[in-house]
N, C-alpha and C. Protein backbone atom coordinates (compact mmCIF):
# COMPACT_ATOMS: atom_id res chain seq x y z
N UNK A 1 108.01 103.61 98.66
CA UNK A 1 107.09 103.41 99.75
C UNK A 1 106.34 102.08 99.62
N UNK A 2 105.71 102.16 98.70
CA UNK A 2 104.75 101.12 98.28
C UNK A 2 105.32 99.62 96.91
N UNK A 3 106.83 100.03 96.56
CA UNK A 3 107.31 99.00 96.25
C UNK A 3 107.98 97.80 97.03
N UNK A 4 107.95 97.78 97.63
CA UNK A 4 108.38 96.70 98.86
C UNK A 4 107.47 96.81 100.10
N UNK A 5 107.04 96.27 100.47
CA UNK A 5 105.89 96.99 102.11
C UNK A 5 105.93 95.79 102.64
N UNK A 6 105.18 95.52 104.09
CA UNK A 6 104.79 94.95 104.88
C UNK A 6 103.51 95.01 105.41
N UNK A 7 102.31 94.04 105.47
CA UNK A 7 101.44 94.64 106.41
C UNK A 7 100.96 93.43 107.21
N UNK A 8 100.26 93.81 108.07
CA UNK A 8 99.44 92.59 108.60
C UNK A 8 97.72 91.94 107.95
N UNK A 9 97.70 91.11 107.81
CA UNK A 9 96.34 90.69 107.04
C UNK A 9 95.16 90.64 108.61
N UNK A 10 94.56 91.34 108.38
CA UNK A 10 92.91 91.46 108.97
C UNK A 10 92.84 89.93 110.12
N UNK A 11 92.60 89.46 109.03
CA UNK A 11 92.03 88.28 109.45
C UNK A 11 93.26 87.06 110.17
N UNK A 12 94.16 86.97 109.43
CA UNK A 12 95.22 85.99 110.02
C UNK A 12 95.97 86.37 111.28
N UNK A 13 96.41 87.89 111.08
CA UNK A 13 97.38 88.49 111.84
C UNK A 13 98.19 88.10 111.13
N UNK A 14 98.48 87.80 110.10
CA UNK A 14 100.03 87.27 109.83
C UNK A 14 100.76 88.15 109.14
N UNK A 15 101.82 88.40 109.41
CA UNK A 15 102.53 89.38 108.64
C UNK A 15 103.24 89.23 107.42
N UNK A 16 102.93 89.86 106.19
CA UNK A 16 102.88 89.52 104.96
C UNK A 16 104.05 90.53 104.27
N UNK A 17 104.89 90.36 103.20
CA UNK A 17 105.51 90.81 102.17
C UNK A 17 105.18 90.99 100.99
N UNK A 18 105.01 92.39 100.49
CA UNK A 18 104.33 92.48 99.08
C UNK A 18 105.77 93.35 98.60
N UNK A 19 106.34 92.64 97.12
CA UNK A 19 107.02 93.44 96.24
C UNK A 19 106.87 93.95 94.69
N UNK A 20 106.49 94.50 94.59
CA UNK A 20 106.77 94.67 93.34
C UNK A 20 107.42 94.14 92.36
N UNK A 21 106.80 93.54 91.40
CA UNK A 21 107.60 92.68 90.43
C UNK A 21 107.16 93.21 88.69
N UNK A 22 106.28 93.68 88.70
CA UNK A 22 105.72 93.59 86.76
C UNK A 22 104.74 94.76 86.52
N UNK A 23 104.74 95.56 85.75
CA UNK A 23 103.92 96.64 85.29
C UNK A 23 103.49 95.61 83.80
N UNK A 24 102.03 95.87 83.43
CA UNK A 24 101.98 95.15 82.07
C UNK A 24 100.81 95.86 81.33
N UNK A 25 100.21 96.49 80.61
CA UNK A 25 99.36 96.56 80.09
C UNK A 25 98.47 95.95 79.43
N UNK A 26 97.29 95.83 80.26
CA UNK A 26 95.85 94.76 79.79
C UNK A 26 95.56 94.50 78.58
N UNK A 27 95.50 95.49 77.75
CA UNK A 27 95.34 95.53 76.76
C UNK A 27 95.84 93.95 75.78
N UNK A 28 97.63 94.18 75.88
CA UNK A 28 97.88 93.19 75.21
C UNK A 28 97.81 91.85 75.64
N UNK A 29 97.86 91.53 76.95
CA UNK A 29 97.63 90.62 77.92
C UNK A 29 96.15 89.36 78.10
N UNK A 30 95.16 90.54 78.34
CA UNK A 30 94.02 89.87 78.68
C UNK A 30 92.71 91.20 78.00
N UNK A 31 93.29 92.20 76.98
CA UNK A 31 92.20 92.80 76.21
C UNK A 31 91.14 93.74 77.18
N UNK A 32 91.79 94.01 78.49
CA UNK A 32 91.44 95.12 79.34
C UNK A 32 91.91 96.19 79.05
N UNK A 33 91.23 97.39 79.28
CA UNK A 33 91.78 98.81 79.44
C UNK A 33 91.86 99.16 80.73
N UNK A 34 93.03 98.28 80.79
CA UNK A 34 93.95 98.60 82.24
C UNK A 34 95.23 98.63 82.32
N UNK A 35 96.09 98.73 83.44
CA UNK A 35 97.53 98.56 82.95
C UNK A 35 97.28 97.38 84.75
N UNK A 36 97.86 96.21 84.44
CA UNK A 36 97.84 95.05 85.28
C UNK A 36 99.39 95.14 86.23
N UNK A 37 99.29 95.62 87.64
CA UNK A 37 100.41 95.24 88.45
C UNK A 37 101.35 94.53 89.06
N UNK A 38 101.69 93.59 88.67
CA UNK A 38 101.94 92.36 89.80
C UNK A 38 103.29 92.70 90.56
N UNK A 39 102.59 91.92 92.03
CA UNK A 39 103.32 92.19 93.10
C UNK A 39 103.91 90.74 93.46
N UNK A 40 104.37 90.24 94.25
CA UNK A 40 104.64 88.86 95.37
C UNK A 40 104.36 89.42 96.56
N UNK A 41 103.36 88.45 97.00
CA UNK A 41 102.81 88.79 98.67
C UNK A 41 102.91 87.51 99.19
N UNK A 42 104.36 87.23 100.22
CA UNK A 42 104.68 86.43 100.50
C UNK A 42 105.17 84.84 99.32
N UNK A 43 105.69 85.39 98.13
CA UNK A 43 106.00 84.54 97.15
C UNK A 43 104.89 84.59 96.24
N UNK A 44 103.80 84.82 96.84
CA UNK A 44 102.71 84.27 95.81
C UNK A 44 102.53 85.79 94.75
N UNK A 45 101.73 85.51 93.06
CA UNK A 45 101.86 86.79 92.60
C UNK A 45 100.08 87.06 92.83
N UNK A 46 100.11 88.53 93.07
CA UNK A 46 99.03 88.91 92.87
C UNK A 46 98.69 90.37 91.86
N UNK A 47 97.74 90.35 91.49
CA UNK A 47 97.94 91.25 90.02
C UNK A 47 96.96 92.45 90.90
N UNK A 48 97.28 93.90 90.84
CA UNK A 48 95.94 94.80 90.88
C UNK A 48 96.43 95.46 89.37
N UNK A 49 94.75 95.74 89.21
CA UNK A 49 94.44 96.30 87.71
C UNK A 49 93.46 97.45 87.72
N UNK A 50 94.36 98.61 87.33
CA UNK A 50 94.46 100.03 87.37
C UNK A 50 93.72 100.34 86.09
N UNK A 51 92.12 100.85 86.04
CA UNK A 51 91.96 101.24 84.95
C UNK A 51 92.46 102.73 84.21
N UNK A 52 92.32 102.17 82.79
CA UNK A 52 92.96 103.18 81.75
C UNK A 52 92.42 105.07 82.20
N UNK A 53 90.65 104.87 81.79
CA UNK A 53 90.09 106.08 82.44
C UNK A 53 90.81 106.64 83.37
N UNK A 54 91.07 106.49 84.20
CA UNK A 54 91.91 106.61 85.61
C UNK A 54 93.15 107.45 85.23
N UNK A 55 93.64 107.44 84.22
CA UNK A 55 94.95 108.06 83.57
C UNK A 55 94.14 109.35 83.19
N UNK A 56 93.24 109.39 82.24
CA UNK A 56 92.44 110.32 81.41
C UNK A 56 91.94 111.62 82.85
N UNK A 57 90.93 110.99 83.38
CA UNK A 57 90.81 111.61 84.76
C UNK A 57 91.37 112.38 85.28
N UNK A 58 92.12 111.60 85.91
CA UNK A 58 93.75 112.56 86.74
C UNK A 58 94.28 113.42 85.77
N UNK A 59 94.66 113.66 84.99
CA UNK A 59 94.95 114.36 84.02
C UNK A 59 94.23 115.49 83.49
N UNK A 60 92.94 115.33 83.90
CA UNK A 60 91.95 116.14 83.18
C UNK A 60 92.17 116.77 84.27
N UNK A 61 91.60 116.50 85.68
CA UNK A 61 91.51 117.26 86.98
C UNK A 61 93.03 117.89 87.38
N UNK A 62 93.68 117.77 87.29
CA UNK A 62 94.87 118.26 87.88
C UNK A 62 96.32 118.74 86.65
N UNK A 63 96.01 118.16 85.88
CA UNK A 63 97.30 118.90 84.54
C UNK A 63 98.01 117.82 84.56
N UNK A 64 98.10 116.83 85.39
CA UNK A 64 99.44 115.72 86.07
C UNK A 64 99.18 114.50 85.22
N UNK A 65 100.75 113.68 84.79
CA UNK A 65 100.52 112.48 84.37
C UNK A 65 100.48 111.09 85.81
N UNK A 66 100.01 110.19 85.57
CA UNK A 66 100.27 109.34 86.54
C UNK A 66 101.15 108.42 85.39
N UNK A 67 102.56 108.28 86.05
CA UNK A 67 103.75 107.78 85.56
C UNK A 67 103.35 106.67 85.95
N UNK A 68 104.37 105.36 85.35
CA UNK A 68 104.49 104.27 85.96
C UNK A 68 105.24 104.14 87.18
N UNK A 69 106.14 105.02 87.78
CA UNK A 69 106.16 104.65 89.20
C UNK A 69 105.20 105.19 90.18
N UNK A 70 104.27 106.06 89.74
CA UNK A 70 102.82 106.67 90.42
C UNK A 70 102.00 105.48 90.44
N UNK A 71 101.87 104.44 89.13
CA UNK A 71 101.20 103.81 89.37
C UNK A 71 101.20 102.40 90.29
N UNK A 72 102.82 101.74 90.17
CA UNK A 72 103.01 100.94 91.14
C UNK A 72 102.78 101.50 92.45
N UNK A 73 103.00 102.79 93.08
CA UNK A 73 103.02 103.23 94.42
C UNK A 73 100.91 103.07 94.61
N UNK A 74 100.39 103.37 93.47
CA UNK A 74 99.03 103.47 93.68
C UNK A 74 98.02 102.04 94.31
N UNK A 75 99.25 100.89 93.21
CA UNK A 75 98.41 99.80 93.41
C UNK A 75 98.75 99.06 94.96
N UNK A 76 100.43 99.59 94.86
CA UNK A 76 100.76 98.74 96.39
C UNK A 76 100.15 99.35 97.41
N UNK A 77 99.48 100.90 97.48
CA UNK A 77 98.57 101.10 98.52
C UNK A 77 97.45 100.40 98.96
N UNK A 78 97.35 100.71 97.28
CA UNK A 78 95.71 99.79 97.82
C UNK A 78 95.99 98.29 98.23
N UNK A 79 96.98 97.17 97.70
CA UNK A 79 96.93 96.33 97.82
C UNK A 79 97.45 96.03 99.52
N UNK A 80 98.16 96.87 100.14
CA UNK A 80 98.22 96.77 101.45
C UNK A 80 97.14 97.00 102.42
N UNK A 81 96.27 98.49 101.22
CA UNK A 81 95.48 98.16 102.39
C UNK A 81 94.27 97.90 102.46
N UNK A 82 94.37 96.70 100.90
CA UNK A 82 92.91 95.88 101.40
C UNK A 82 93.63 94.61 102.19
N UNK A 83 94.66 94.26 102.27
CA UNK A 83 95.37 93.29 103.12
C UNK A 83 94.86 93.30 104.30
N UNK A 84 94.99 94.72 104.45
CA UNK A 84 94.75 95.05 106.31
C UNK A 84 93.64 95.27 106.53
N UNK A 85 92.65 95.64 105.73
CA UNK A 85 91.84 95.62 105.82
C UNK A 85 90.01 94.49 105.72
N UNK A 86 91.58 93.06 105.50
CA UNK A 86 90.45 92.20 105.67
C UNK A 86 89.78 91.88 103.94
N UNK A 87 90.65 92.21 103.06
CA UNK A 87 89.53 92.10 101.47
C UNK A 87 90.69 90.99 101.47
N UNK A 88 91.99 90.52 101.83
CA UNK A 88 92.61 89.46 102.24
C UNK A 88 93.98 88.80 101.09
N UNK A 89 94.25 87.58 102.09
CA UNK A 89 95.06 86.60 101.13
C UNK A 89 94.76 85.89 100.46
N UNK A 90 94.88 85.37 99.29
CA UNK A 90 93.87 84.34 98.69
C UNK A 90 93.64 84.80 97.10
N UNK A 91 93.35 86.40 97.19
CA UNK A 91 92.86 86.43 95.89
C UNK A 91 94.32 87.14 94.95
N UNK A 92 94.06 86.68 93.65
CA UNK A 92 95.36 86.94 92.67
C UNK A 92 95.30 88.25 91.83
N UNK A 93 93.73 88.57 91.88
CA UNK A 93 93.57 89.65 90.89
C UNK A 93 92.70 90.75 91.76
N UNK A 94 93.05 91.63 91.71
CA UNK A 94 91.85 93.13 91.80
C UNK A 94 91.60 93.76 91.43
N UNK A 95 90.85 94.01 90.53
CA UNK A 95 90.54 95.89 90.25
C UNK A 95 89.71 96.79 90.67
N UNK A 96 90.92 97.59 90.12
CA UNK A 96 89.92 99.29 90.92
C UNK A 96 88.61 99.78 89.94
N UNK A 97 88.01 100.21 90.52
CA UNK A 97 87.61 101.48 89.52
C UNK A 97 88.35 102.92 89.43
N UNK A 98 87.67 103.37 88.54
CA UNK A 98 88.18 104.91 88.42
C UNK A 98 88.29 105.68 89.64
N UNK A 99 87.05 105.50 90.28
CA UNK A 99 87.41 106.40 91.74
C UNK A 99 88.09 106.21 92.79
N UNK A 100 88.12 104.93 92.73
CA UNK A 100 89.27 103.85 93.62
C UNK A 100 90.73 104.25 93.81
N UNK A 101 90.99 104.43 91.98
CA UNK A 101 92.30 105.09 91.96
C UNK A 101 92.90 105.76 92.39
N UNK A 102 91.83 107.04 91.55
CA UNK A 102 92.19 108.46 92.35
C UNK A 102 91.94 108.48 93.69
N UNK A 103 91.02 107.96 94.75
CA UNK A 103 90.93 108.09 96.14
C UNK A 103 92.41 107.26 96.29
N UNK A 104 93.24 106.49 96.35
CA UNK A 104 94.53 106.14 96.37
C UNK A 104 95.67 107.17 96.12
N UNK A 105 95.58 107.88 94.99
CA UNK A 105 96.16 108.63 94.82
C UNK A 105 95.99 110.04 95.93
N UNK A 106 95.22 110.31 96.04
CA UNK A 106 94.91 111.43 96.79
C UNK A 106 95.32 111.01 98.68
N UNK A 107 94.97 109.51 98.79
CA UNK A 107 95.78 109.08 100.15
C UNK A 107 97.17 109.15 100.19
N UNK A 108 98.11 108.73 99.07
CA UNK A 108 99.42 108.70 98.88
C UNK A 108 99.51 110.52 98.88
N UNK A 109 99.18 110.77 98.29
CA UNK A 109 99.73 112.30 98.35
C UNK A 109 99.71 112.88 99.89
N UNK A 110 98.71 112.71 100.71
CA UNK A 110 98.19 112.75 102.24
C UNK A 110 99.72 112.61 102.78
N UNK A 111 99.91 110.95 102.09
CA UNK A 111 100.79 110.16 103.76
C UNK A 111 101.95 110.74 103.05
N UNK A 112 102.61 111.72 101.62
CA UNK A 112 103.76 112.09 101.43
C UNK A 112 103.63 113.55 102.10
N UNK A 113 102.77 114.17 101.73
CA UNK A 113 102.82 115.45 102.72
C UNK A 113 103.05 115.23 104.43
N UNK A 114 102.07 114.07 105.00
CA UNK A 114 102.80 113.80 105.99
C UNK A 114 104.14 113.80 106.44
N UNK A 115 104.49 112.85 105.52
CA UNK A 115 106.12 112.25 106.38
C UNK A 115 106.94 113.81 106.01
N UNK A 116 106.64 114.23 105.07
CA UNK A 116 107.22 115.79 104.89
C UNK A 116 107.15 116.86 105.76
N UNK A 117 105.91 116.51 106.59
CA UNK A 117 106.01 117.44 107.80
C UNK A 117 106.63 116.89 108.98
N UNK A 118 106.37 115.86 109.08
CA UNK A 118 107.57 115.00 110.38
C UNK A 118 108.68 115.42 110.11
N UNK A 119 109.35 114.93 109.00
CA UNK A 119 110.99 115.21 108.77
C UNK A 119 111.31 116.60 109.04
N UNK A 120 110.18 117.46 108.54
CA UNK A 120 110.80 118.91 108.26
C UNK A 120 110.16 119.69 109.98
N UNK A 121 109.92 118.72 110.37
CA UNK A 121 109.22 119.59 111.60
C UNK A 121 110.40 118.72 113.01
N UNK A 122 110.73 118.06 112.30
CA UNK A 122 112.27 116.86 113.28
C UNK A 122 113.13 117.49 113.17
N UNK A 123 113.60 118.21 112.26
CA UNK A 123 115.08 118.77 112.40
C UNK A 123 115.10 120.06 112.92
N UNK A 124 113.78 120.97 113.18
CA UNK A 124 113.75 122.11 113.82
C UNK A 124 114.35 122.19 115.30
């Protein structure tokens, strides 16, 4: 869903390409307790940075791990939709907080139950 996307930016209108390119952990990188995303949005890289807590959390509340393809799908949400939402083009790095996350996570789960009821409510 969220490894390849499209959106429009707020402010430009322009229609943008974000892919997925790099999962990395902060830690060894830049000495964050995060795990650092990078995408290409329109060639250029931009990093969102998923804190560690955020793993601990989800886990505590629900029994569930957030995998590394949970977490790319988490960051390309958000990163689309602060796109669209105007937080913009320009910047290389973002991070979430803890609640950030999980409110991401809990939207992705939304828009998969969605399309699950379209499909399954289309072929009736």
């Amino acid at each position: 869903m969220y490894e390849d996307f499209h959106a429009v930016d707020r402010w430009t209108k322009k229609r943008v390409h974000g892919i997925y390119q790099a999962l990395i952990v902060a830690i060894a990188t830049r000495h964050a307790d995060a795990v650092d995303i990078k995408f290409l949005v329109d060639g250029h890289p931009v990093w969102v940075a998923l804190p560690h807590p955020a793993w601990v959390e989800y886990q505590y509340r629900t029994g569930k791990v957030i995998t590394d393809p949970l977490a790319v799908e988490i960051a390309g949400h958000y990163l689309k939709t602060a796109l669209e939402s105007g937080e913009g083009l320009g910047r290389e790095m973002y991070s979430l907080t803890v609640a950030e996350t999980l409110r991401h996570i809990e939207e992705l789960k939304l828009e998969i139950e969605s399309q699950a009821i379209a499909t399954n409510g289309s072929g009736s």
